[in-house]
PDB file of N, CA and C in Angstrom:
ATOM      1  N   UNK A   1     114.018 -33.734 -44.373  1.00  0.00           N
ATOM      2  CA  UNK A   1     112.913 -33.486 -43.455  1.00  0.00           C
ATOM      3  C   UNK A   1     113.220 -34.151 -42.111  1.00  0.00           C
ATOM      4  N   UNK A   2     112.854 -33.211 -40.999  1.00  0.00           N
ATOM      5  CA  UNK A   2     113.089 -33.883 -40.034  1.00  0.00           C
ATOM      6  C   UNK A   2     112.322 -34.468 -39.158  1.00  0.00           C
ATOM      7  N   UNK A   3     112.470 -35.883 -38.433  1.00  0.00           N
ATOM      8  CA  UNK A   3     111.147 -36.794 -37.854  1.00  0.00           C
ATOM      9  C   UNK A   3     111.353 -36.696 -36.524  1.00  0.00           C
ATOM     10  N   UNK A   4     112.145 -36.111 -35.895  1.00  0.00           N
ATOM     11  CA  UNK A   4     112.590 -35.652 -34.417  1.00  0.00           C
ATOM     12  C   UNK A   4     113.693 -34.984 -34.234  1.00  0.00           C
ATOM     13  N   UNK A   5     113.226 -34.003 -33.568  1.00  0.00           N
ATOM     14  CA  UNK A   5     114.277 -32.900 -32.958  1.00  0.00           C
ATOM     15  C   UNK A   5     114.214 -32.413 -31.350  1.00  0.00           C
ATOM     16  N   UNK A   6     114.902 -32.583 -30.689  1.00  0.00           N
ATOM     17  CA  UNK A   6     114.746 -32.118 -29.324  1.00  0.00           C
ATOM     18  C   UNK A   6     116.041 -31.081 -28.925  1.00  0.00           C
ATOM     19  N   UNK A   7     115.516 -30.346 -28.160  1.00  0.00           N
ATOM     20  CA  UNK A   7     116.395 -28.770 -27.917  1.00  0.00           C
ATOM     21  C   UNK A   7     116.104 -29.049 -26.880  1.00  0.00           C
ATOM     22  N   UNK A   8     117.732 -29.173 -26.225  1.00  0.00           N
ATOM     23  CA  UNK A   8     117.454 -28.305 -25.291  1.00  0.00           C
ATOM     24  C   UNK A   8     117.228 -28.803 -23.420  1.00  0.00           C
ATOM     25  N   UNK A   9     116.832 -30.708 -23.740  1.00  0.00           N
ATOM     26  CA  UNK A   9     115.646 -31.070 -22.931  1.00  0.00           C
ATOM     27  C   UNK A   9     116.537 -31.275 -22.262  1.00  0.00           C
ATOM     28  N   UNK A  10     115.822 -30.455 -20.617  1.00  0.00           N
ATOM     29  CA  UNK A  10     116.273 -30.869 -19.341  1.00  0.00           C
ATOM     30  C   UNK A  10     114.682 -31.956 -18.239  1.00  0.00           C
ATOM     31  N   UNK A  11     115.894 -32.477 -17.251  1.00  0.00           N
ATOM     32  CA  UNK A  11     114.971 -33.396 -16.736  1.00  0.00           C
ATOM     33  C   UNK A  11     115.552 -33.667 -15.275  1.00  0.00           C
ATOM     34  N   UNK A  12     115.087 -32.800 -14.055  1.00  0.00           N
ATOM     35  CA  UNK A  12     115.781 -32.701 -12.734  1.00  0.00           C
ATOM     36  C   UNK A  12     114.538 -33.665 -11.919  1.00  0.00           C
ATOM     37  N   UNK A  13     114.145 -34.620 -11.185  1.00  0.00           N
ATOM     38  CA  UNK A  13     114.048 -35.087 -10.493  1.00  0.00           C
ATOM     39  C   UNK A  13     113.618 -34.541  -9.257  1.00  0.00           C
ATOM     40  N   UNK A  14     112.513 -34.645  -8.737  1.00  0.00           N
ATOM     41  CA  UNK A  14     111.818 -34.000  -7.266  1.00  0.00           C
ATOM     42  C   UNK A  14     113.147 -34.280  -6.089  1.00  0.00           C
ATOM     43  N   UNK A  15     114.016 -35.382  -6.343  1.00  0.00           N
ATOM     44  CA  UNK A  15     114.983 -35.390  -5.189  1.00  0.00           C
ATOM     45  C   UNK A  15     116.184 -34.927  -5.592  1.00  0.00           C
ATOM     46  N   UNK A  16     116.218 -33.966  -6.844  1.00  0.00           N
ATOM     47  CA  UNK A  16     117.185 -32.887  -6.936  1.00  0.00           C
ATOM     48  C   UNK A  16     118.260 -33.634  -8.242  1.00  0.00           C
ATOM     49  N   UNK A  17     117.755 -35.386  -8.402  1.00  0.00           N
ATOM     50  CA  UNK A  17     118.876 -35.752  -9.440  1.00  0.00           C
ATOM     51  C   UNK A  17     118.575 -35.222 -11.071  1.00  0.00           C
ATOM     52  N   UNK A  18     119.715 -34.895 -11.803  1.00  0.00           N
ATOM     53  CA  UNK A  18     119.175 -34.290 -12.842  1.00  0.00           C
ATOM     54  C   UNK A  18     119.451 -35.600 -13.661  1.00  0.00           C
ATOM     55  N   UNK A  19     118.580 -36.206 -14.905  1.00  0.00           N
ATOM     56  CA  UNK A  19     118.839 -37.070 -15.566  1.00  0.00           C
ATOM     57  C   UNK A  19     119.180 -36.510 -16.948  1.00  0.00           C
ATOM     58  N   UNK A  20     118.834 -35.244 -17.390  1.00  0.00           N
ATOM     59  CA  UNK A  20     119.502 -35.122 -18.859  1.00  0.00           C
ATOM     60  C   UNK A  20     119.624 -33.577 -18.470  1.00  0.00           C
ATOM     61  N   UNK A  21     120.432 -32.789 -19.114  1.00  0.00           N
ATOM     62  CA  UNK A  21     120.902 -31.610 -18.740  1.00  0.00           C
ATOM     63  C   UNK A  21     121.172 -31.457 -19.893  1.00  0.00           C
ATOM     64  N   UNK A  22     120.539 -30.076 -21.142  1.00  0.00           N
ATOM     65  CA  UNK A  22     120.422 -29.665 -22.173  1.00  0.00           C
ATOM     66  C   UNK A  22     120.895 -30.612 -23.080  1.00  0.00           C
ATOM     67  N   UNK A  23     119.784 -31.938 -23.351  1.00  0.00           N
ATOM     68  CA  UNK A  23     119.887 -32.708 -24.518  1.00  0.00           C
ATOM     69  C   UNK A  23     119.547 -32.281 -25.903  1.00  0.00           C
ATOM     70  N   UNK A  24     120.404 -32.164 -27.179  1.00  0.00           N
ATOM     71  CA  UNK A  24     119.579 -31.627 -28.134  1.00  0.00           C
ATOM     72  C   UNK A  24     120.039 -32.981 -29.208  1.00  0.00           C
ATOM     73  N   UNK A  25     119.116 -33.526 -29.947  1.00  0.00           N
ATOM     74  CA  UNK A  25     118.658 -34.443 -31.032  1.00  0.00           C
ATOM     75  C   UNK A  25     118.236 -34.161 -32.434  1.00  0.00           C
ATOM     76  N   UNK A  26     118.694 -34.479 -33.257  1.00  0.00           N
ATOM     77  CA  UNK A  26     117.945 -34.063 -34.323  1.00  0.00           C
ATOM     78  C   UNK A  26     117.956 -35.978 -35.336  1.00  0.00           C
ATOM     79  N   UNK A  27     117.372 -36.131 -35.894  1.00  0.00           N
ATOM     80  CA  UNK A  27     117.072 -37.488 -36.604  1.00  0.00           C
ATOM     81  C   UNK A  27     116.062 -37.216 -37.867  1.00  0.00           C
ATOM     82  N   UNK A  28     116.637 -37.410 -39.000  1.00  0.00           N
ATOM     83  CA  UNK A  28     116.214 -36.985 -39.934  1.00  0.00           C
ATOM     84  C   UNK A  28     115.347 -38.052 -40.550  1.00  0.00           C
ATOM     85  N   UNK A  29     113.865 -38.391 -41.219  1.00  0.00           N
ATOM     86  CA  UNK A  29     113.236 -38.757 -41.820  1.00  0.00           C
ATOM     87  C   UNK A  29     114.328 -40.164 -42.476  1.00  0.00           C
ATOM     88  N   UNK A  30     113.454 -41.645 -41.934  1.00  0.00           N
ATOM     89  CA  UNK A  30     114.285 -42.451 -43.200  1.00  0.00           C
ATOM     90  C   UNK A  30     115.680 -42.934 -42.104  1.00  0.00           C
ATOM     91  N   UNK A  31     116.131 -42.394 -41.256  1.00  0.00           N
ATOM     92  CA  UNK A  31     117.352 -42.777 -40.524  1.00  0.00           C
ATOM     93  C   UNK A  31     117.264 -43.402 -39.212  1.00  0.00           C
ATOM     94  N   UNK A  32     118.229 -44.122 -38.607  1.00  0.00           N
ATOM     95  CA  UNK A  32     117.867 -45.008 -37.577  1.00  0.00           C
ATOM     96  C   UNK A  32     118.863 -44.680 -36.709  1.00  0.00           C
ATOM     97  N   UNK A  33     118.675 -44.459 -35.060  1.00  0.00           N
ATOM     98  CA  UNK A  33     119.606 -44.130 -34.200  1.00  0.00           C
ATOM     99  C   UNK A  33     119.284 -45.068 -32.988  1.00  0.00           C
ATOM    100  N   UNK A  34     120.075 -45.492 -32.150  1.00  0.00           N
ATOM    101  CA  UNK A  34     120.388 -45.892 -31.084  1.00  0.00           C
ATOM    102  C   UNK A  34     120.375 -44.873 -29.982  1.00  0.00           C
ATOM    103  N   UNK A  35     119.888 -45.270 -28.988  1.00  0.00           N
ATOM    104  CA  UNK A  35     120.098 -44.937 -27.375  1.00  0.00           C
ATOM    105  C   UNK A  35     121.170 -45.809 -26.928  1.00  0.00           C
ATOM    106  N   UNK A  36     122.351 -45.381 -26.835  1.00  0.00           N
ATOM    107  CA  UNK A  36     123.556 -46.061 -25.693  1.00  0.00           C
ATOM    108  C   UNK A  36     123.981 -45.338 -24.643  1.00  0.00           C
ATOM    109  N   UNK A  37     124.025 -45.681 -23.592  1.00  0.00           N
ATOM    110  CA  UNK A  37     124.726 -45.025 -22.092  1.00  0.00           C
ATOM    111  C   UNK A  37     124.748 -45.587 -21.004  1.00  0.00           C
ATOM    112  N   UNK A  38     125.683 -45.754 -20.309  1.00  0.00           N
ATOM    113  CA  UNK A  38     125.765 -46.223 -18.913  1.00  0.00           C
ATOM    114  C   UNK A  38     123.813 -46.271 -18.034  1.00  0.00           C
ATOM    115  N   UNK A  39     124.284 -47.240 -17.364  1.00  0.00           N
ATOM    116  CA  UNK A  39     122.856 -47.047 -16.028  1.00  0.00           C
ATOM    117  C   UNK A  39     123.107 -45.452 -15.520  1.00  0.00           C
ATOM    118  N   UNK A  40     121.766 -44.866 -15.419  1.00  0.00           N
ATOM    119  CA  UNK A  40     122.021 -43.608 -14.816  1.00  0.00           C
ATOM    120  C   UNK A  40     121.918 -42.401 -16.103  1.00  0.00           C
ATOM    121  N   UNK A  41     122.384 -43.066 -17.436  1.00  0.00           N
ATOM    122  CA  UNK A  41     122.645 -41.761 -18.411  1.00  0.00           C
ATOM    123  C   UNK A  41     121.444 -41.098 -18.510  1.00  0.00           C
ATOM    124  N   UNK A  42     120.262 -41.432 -18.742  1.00  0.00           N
ATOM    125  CA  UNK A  42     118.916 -41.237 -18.771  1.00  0.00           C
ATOM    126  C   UNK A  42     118.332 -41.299 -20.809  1.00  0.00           C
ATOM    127  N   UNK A  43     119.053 -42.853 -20.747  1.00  0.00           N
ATOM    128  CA  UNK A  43     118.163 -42.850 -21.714  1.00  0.00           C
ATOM    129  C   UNK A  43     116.485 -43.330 -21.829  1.00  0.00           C
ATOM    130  N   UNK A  44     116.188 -44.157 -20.322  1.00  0.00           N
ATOM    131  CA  UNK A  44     114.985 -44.376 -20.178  1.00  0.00           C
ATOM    132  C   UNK A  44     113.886 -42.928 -19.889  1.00  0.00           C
ATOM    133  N   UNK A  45     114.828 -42.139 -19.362  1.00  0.00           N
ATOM    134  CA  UNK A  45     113.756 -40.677 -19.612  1.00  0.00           C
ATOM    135  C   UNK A  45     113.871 -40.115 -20.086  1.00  0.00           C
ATOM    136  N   UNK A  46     114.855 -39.913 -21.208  1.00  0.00           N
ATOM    137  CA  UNK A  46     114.247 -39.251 -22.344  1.00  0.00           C
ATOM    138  C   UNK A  46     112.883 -40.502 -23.416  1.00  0.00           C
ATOM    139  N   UNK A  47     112.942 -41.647 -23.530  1.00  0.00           N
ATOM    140  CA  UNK A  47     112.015 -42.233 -23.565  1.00  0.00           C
ATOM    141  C   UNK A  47     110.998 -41.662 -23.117  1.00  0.00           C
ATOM    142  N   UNK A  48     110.837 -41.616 -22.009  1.00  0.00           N
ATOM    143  CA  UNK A  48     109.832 -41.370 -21.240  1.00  0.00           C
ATOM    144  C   UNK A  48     109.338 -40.117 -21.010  1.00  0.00           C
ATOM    145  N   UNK A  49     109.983 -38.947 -21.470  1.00  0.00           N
ATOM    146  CA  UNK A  49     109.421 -38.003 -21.969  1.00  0.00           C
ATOM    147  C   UNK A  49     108.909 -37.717 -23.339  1.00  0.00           C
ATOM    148  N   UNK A  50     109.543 -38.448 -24.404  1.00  0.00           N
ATOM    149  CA  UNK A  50     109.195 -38.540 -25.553  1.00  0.00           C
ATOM    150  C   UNK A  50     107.795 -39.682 -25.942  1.00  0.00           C
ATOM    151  N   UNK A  51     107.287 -40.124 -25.100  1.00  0.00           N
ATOM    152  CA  UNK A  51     105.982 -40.873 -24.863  1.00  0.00           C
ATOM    153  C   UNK A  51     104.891 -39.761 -24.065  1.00  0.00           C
ATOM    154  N   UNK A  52     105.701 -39.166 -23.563  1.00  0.00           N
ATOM    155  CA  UNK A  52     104.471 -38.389 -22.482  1.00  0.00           C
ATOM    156  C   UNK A  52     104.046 -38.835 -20.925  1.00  0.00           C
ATOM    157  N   UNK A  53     105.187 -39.933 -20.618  1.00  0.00           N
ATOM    158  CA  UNK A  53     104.935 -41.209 -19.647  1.00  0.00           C
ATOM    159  C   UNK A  53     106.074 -40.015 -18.551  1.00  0.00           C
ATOM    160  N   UNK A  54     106.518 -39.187 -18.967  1.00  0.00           N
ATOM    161  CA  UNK A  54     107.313 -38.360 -17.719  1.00  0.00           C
ATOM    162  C   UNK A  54     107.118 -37.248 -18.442  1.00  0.00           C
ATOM    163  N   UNK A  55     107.404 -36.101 -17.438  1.00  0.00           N
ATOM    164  CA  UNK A  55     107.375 -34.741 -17.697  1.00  0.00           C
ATOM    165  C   UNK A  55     108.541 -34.143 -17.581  1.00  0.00           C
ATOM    166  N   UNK A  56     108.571 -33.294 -18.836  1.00  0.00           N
ATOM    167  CA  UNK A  56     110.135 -33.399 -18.750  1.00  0.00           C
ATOM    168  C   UNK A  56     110.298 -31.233 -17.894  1.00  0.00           C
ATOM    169  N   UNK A  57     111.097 -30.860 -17.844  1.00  0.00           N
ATOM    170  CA  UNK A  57     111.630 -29.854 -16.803  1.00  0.00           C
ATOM    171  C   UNK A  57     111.709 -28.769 -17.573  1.00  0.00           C
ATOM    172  N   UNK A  58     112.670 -28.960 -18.447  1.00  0.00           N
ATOM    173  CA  UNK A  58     112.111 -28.058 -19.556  1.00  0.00           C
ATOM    174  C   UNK A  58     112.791 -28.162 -21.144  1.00  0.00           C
ATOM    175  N   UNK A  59     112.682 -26.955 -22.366  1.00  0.00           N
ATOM    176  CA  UNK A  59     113.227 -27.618 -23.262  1.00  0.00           C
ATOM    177  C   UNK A  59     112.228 -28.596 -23.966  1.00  0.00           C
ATOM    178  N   UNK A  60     112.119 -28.572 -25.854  1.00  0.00           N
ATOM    179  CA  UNK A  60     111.132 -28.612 -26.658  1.00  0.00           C
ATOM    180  C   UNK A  60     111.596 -29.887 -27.463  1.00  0.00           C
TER     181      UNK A  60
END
């Protein structure tokens, strides 16, 4: 069973920077994953779309 899945998710920035460009995730029930990436990768917005605290561009 799965406890998160994301397709897809894009996330461009009003000043044109794109922070995730077709991210897809899947994390299955029971399992534990890490966010690792350079400053800039955009793991704070995908956070932050996955809270509802940003809007993400597009992609489910």
């Amino acid at each position: 069973m799965l406890a998160l899945e994301i397709k897809n998710l894009h996330k461009t920035y009003s000043d044109g920077f794109t922070a995730l460009n077709g991210l897809n995730l899947r994390v299955k029930q029971g399992d534990f994953f890490a966010l690792l990436g350079p400053n800039g990768a955009g793991k704070s917005t995908m956070i932050g779309i996955l809270t509802s605290l940003i809007h993400k561009s597009s992609g489910t």
